[in-house]
Protein backbone atom coordinates (compact mmCIF):
# COMPACT_ATOMS: atom_id res chain seq x y z
CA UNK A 1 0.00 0.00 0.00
CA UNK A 2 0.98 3.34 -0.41
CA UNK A 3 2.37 5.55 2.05
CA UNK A 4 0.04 8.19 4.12
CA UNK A 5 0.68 11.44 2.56
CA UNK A 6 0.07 15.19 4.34
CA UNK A 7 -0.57 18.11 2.89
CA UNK A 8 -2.07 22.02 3.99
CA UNK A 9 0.66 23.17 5.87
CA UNK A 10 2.12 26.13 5.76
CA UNK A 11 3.03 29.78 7.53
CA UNK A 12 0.23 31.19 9.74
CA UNK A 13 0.16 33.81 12.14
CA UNK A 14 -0.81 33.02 15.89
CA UNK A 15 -4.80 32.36 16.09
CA UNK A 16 -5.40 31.30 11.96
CA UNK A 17 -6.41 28.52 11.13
CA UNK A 18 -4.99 25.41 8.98
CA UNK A 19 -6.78 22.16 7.85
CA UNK A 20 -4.35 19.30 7.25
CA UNK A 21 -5.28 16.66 5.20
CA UNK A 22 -3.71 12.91 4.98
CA UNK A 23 -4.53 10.92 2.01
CA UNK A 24 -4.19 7.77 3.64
CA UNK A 25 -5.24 5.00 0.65
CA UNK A 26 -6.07 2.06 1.87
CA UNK A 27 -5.27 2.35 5.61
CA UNK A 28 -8.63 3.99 5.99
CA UNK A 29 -10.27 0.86 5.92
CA UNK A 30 -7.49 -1.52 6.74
CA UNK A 31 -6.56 0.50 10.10
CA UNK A 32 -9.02 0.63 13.35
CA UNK A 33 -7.13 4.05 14.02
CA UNK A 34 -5.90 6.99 12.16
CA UNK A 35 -3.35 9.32 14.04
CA UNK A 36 -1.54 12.94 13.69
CA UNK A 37 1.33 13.57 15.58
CA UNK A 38 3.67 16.63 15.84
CA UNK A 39 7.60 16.85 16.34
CA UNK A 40 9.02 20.29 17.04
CA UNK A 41 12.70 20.41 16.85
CA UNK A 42 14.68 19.39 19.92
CA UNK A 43 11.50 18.07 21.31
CA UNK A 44 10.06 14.65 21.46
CA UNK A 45 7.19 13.30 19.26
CA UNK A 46 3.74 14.33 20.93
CA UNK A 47 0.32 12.68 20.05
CA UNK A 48 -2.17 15.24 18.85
CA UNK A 49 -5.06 13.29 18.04
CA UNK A 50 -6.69 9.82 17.09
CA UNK A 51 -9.63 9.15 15.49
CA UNK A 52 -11.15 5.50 15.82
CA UNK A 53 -13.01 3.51 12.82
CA UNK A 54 -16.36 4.28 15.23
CA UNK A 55 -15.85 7.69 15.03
CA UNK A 56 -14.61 8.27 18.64
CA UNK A 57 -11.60 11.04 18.54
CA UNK A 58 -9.25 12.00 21.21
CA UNK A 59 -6.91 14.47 21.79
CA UNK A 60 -4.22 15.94 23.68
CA UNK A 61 -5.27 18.59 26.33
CA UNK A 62 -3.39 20.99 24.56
CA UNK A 63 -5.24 21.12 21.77
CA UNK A 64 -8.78 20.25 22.89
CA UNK A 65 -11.22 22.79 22.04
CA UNK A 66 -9.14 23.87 19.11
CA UNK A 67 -7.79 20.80 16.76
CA UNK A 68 -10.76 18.71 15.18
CA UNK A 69 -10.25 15.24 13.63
CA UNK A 70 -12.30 14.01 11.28
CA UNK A 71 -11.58 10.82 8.42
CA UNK A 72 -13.38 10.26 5.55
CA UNK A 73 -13.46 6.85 4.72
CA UNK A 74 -15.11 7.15 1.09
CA UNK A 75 -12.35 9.39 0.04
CA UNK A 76 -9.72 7.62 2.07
CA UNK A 77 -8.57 10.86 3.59
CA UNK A 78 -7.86 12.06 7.27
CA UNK A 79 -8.20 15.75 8.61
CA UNK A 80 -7.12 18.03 11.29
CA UNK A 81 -8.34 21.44 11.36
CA UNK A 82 -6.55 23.40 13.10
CA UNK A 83 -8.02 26.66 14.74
CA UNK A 84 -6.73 29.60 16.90
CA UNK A 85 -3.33 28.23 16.41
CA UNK A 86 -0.20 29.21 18.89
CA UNK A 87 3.23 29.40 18.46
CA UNK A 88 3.68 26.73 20.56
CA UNK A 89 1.76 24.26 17.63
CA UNK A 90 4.66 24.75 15.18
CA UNK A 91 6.14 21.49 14.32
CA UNK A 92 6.36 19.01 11.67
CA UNK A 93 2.41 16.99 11.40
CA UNK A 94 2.46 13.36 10.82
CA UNK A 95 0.36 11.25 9.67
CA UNK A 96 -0.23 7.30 10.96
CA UNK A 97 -2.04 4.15 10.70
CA UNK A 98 -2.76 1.87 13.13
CA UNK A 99 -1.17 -1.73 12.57
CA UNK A 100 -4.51 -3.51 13.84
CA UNK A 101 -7.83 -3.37 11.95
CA UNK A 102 -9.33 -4.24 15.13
CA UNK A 103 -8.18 -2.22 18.26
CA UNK A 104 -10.66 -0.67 21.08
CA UNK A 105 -11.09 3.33 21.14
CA UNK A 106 -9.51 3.79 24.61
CA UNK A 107 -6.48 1.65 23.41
CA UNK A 108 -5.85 4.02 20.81
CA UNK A 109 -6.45 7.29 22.86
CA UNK A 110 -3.93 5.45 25.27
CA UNK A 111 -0.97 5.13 22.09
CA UNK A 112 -1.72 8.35 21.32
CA UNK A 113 -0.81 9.38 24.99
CA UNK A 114 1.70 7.52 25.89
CA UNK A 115 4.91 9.76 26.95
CA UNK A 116 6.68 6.44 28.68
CA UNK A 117 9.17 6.06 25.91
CA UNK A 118 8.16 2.73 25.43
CA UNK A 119 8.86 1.69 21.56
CA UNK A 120 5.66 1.87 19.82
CA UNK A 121 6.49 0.59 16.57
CA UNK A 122 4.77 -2.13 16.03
CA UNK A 123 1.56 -0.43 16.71
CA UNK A 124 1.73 1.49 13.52
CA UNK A 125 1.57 0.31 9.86
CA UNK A 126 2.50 3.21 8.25
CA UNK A 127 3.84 6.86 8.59
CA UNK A 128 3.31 10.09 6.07
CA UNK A 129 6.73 12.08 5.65
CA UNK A 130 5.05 14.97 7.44
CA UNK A 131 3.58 18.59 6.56
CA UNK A 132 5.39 21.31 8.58
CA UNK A 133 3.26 23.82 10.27
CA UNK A 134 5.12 27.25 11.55
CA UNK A 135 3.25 30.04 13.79
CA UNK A 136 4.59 32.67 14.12
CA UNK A 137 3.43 36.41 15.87
């Protein structure tokens, strides 16, 4: 299958908005959750959101009320609009599928979470090479 692949990002200033998009292909269907994750440099990969095959989304506190996740499994495609952004939300966005077709909601808000370090690997299938986002004042 092909590789996730990002797009929409771009220069904003603090409190625009941006709508990513990940054209996912098959991993849509094939994946029981469909991720976005940021990596500013010098800083550690952080889980922004998840949304689950159900429809269930979850996010990281700091961008609840302002980040929405949405996937469109018709058009194979993944979205994160991205509203009142901060400085502080400049990084590179990522794309990711789940490895498991079958995986409960709260297991995926719980990868999504998970600052332990732990090697996560094998619970993805595939990565986009990223969109970068910059805010600036």
């Amino acid at each position: 299958q092909a590789q996730p692949v990002e797009s929409g990002g771009g220069s904003v200033q603090a409190g625009g908005s941006l709508r990513l998009t990940c054209a996912a292909s098959a991993y849509t269907y094939a994946s029981a959750c469909m991720y976005w994750f940021r990596q500013a440099p010098g800083k550690e990969r952080e889980g922004v959101a998840v949304v689950h095959t159900g429809g269930g989304t979850y996010y990281a506190d700091s961008v609840k009320g302002r980040f929405t996740i949405s996937r469109d499994n018709a058009d194979n495609t993944v979205y994160l609009q991205m509203n009142n952004l901060k400085l502080e939300d400049t990084a590179m966005y990522y794309c990711a599928a789940d490895a498991f077709a079958f995986r409960l909601p709260t297991t995926c808000e719980e990868v999504l979470l998970d600052q332990t370090g732990v090697d996560r690997s094998d619970d993805f299938a595939a990565w986009g090479q990223g969109t970068q986002v910059t805010v600036s004042s």
